[in-house]
C-alpha atoms as a PDB file:
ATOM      1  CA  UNK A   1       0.000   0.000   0.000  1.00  0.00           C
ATOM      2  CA  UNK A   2       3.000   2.519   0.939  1.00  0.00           C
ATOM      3  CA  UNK A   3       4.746   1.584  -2.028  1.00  0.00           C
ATOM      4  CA  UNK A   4       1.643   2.113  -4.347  1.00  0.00           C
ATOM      5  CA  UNK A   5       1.254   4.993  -3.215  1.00  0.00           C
ATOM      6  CA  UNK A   6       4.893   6.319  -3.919  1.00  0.00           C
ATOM      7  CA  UNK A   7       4.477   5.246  -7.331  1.00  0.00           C
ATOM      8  CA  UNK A   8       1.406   7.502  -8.146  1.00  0.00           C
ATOM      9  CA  UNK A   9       2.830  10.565  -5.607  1.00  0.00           C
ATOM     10  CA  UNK A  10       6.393   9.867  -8.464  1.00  0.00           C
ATOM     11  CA  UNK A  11       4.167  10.037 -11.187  1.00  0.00           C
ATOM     12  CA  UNK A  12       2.723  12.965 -10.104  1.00  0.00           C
ATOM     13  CA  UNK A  13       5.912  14.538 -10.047  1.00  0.00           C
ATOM     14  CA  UNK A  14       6.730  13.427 -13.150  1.00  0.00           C
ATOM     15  CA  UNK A  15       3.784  15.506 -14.710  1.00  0.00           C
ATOM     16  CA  UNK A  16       4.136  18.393 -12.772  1.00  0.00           C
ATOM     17  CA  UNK A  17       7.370  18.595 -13.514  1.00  0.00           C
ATOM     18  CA  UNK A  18       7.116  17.833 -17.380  1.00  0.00           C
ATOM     19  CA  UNK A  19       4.224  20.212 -16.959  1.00  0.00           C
ATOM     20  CA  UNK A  20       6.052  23.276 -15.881  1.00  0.00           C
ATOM     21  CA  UNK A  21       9.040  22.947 -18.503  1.00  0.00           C
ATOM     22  CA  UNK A  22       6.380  22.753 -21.189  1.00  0.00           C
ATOM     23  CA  UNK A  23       5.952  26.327 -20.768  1.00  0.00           C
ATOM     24  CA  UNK A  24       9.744  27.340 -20.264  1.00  0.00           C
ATOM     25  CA  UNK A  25      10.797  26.021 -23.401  1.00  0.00           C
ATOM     26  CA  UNK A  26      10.465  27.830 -26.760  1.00  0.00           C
ATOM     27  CA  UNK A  27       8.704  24.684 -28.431  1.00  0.00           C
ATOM     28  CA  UNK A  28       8.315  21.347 -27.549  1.00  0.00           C
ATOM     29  CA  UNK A  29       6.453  18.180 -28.761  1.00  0.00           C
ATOM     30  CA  UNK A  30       5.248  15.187 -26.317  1.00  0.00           C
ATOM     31  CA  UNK A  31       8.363  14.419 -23.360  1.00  0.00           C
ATOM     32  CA  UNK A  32       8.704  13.365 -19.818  1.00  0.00           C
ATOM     33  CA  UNK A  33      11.349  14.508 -17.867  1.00  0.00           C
ATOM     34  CA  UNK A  34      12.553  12.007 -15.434  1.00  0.00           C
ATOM     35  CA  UNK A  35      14.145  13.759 -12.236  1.00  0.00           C
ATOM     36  CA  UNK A  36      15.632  17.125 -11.847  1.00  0.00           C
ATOM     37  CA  UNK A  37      17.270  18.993 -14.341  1.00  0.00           C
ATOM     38  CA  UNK A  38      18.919  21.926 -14.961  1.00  0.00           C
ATOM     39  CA  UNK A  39      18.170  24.958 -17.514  1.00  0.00           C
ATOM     40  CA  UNK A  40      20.011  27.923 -18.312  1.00  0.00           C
ATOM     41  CA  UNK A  41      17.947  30.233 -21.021  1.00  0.00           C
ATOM     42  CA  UNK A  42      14.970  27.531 -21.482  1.00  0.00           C
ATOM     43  CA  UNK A  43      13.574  30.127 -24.117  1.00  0.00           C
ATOM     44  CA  UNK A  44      16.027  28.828 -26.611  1.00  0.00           C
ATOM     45  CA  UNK A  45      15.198  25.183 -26.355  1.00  0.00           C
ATOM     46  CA  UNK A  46      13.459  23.586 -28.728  1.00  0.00           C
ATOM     47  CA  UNK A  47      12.107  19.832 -28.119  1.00  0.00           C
ATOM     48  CA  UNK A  48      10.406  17.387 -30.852  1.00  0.00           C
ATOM     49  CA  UNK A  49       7.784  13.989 -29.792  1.00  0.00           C
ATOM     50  CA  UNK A  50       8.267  11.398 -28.035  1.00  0.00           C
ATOM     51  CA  UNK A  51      11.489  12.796 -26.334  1.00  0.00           C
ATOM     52  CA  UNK A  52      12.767  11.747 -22.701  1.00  0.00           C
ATOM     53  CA  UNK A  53      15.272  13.932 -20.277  1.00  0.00           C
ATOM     54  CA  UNK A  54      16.331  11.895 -17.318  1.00  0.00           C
ATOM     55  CA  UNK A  55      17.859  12.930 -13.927  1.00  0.00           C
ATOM     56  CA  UNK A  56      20.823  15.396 -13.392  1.00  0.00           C
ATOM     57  CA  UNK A  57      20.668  16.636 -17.105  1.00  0.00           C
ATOM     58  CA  UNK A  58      22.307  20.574 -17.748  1.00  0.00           C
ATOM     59  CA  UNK A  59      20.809  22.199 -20.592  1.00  0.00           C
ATOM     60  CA  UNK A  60      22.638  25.562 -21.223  1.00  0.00           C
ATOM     61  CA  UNK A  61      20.955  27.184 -24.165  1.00  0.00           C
ATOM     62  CA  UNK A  62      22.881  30.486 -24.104  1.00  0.00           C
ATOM     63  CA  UNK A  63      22.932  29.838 -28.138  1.00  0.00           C
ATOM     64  CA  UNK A  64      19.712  27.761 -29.355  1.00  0.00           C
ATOM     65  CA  UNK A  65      19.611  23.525 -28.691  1.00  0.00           C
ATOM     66  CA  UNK A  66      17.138  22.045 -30.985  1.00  0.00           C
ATOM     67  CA  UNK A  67      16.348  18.292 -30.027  1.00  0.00           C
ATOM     68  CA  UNK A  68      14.349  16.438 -32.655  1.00  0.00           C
ATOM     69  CA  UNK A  69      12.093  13.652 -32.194  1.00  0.00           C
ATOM     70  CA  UNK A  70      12.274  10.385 -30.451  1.00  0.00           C
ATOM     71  CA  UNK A  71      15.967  11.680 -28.460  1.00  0.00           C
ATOM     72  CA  UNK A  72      16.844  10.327 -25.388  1.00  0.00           C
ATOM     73  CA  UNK A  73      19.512  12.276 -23.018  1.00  0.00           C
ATOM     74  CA  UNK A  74      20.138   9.360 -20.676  1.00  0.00           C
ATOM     75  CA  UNK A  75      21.158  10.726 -16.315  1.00  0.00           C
ATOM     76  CA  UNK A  76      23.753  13.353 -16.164  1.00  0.00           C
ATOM     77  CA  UNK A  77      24.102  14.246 -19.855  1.00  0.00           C
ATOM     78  CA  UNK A  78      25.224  17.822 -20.472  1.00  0.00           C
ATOM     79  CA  UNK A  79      24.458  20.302 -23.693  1.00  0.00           C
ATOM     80  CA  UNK A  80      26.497  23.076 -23.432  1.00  0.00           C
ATOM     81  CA  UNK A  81      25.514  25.426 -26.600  1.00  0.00           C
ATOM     82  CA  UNK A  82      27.902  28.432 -25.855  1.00  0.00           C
ATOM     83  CA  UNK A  83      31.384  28.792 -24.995  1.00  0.00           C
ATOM     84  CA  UNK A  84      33.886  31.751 -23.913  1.00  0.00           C
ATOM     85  CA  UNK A  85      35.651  34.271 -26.591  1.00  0.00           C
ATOM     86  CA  UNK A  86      39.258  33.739 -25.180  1.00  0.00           C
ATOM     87  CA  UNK A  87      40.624  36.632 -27.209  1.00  0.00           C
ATOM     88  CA  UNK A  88      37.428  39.016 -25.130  1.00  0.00           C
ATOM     89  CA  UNK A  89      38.390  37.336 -22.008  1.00  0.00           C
ATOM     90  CA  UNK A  90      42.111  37.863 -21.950  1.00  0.00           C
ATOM     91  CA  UNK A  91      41.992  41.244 -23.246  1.00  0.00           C
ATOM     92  CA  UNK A  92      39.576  41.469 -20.151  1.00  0.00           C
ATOM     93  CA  UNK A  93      37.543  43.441 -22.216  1.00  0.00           C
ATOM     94  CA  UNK A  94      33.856  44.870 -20.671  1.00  0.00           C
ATOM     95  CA  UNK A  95      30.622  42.512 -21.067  1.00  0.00           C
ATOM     96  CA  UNK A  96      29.486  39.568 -22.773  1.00  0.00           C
ATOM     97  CA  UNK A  97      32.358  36.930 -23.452  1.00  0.00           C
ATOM     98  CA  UNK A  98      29.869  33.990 -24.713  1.00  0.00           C
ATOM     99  CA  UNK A  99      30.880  32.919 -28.319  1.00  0.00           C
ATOM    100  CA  UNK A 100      27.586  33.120 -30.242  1.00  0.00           C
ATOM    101  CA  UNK A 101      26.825  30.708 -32.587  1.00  0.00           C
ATOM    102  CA  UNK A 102      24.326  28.160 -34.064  1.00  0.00           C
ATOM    103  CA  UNK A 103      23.865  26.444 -31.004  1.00  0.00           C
ATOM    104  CA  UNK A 104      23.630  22.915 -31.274  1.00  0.00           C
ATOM    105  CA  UNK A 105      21.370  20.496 -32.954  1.00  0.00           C
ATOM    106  CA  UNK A 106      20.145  16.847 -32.030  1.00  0.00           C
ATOM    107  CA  UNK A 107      18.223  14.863 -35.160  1.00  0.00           C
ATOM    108  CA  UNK A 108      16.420  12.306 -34.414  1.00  0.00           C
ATOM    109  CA  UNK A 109      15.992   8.939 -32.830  1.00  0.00           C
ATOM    110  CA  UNK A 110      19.360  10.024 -30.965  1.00  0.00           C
ATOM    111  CA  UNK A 111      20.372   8.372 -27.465  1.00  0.00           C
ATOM    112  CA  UNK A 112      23.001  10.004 -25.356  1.00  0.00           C
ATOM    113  CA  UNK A 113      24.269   8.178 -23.104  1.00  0.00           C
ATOM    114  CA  UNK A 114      24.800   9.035 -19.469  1.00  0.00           C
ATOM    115  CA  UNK A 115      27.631  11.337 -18.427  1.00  0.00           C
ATOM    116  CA  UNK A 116      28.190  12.629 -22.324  1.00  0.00           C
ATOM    117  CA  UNK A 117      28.903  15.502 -22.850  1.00  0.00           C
ATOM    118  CA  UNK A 118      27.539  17.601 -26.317  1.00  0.00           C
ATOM    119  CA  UNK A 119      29.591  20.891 -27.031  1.00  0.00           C
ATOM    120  CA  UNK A 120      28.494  24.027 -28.410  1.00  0.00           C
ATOM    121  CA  UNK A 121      28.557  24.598 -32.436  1.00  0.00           C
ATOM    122  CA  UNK A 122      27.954  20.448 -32.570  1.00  0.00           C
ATOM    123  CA  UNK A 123      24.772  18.433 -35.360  1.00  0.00           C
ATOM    124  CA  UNK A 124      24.200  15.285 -35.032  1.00  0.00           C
ATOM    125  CA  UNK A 125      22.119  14.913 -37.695  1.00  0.00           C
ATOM    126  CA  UNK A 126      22.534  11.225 -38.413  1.00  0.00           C
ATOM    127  CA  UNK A 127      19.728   9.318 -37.297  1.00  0.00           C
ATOM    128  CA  UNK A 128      20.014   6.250 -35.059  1.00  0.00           C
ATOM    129  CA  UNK A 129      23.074   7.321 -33.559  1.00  0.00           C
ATOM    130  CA  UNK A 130      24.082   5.982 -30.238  1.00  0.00           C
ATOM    131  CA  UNK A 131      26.402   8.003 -27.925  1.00  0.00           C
ATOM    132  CA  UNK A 132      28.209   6.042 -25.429  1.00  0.00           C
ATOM    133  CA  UNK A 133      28.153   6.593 -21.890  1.00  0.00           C
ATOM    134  CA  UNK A 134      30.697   9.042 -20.719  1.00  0.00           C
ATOM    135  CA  UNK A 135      31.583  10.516 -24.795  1.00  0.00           C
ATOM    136  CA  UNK A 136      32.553  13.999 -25.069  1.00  0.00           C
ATOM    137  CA  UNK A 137      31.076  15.162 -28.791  1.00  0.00           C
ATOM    138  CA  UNK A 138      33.306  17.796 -30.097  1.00  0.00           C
ATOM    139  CA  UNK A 139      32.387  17.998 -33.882  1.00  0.00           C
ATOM    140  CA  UNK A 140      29.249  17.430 -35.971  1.00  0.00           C
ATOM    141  CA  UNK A 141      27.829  13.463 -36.424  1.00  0.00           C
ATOM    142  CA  UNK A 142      26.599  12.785 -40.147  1.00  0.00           C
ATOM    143  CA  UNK A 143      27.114   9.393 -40.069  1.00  0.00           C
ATOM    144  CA  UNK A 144      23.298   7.467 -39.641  1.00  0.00           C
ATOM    145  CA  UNK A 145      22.976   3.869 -37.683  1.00  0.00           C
ATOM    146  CA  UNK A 146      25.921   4.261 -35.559  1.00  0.00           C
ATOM    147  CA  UNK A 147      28.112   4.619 -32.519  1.00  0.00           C
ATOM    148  CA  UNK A 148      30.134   7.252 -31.151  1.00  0.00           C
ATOM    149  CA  UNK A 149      32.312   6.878 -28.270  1.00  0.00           C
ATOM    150  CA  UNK A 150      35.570   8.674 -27.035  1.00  0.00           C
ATOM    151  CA  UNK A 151      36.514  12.033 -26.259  1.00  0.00           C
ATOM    152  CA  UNK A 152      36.996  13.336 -28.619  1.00  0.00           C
ATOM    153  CA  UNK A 153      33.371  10.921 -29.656  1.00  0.00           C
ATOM    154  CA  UNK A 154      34.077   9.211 -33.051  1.00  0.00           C
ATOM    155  CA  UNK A 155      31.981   6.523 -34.665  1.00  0.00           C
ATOM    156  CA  UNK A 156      33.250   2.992 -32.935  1.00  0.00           C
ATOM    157  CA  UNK A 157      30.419   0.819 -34.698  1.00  0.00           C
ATOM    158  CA  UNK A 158      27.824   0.753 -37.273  1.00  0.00           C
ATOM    159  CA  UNK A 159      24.565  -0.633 -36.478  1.00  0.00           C
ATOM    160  CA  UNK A 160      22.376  -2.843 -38.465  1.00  0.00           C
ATOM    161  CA  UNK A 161      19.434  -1.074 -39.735  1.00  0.00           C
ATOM    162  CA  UNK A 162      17.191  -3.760 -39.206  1.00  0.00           C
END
């Protein structure tokens, strides 16, 4: 009975939570987030269907993240879409040192495995890429049906499409 009803009150928060980024984020499709998370600039997220953000995720959007649809960002994966101007920061010049670019871009029917990292500037716009646990993606991912692993990530493995 105590456990049943720690299921529904986890559920709940599951909704609620879900709920309230729903109206953070620039535009989103159908997806549960799992746990906390943390977001920096929410109104430059974008979010396709049937996506899934589990615990201890960092979504910095200083420059626009687009996920597509059918992504997973498995516990404790960062997107970092900015980065710092060194040239601004050592000249210690006044104000904004963020390097503004494109952001980054997730296609779809992408997992990211826990602990990756995704770097600012980055597409992955293969589909049915797999990003091992614990990657650090550095440069854009064309390949489709794949997996990238390392740091810097690199495709390890092709998958078979069927």
């Amino acid at each position: 009975m105590i456990s049943n009803f720690f299921n529904k009150y986890n559920m709940f928060c599951v909704k609620f939570r879900t709920c309230c980024y729903r109206n953070m984020f620039k535009k989103c499709g159908s997806f549960t987030i799992w746990g906390h998370i943390d977001v920096v600039y929410p109104k430059n997220i974008q979010i396709g269907e049937g996506c899934s953000i589990n615990h201890g995720c960092y979504l910095n959007a200083y420059n626009p993240i687009y996920i597509g649809n059918d992504v997973t960002l498995s516990a404790n994966v960062s997107i970092i879409s900015t980065g710092i101007d060194i040239k601004a920061w050592m000249s210690q010049k006044k104000g904004d040192k963020h390097i503004k670019n494109e952001g980054v871009y997730v296609g779809n029917h992408v997992w990211i495995g826990a602990n990756s990292l995704i770097l600012s500037g980055v597409r992955i716009s293969g589909e049915y890429v797999v990003v091992a646990a614990g990657s650090v993606v550095t440069k854009d991912i064309t390949e489709s049906y794949c997996v990238v692993a390392g740091c810097p990530a690199e495709v390890i493995k092709y998958l078979n499409r069927q």
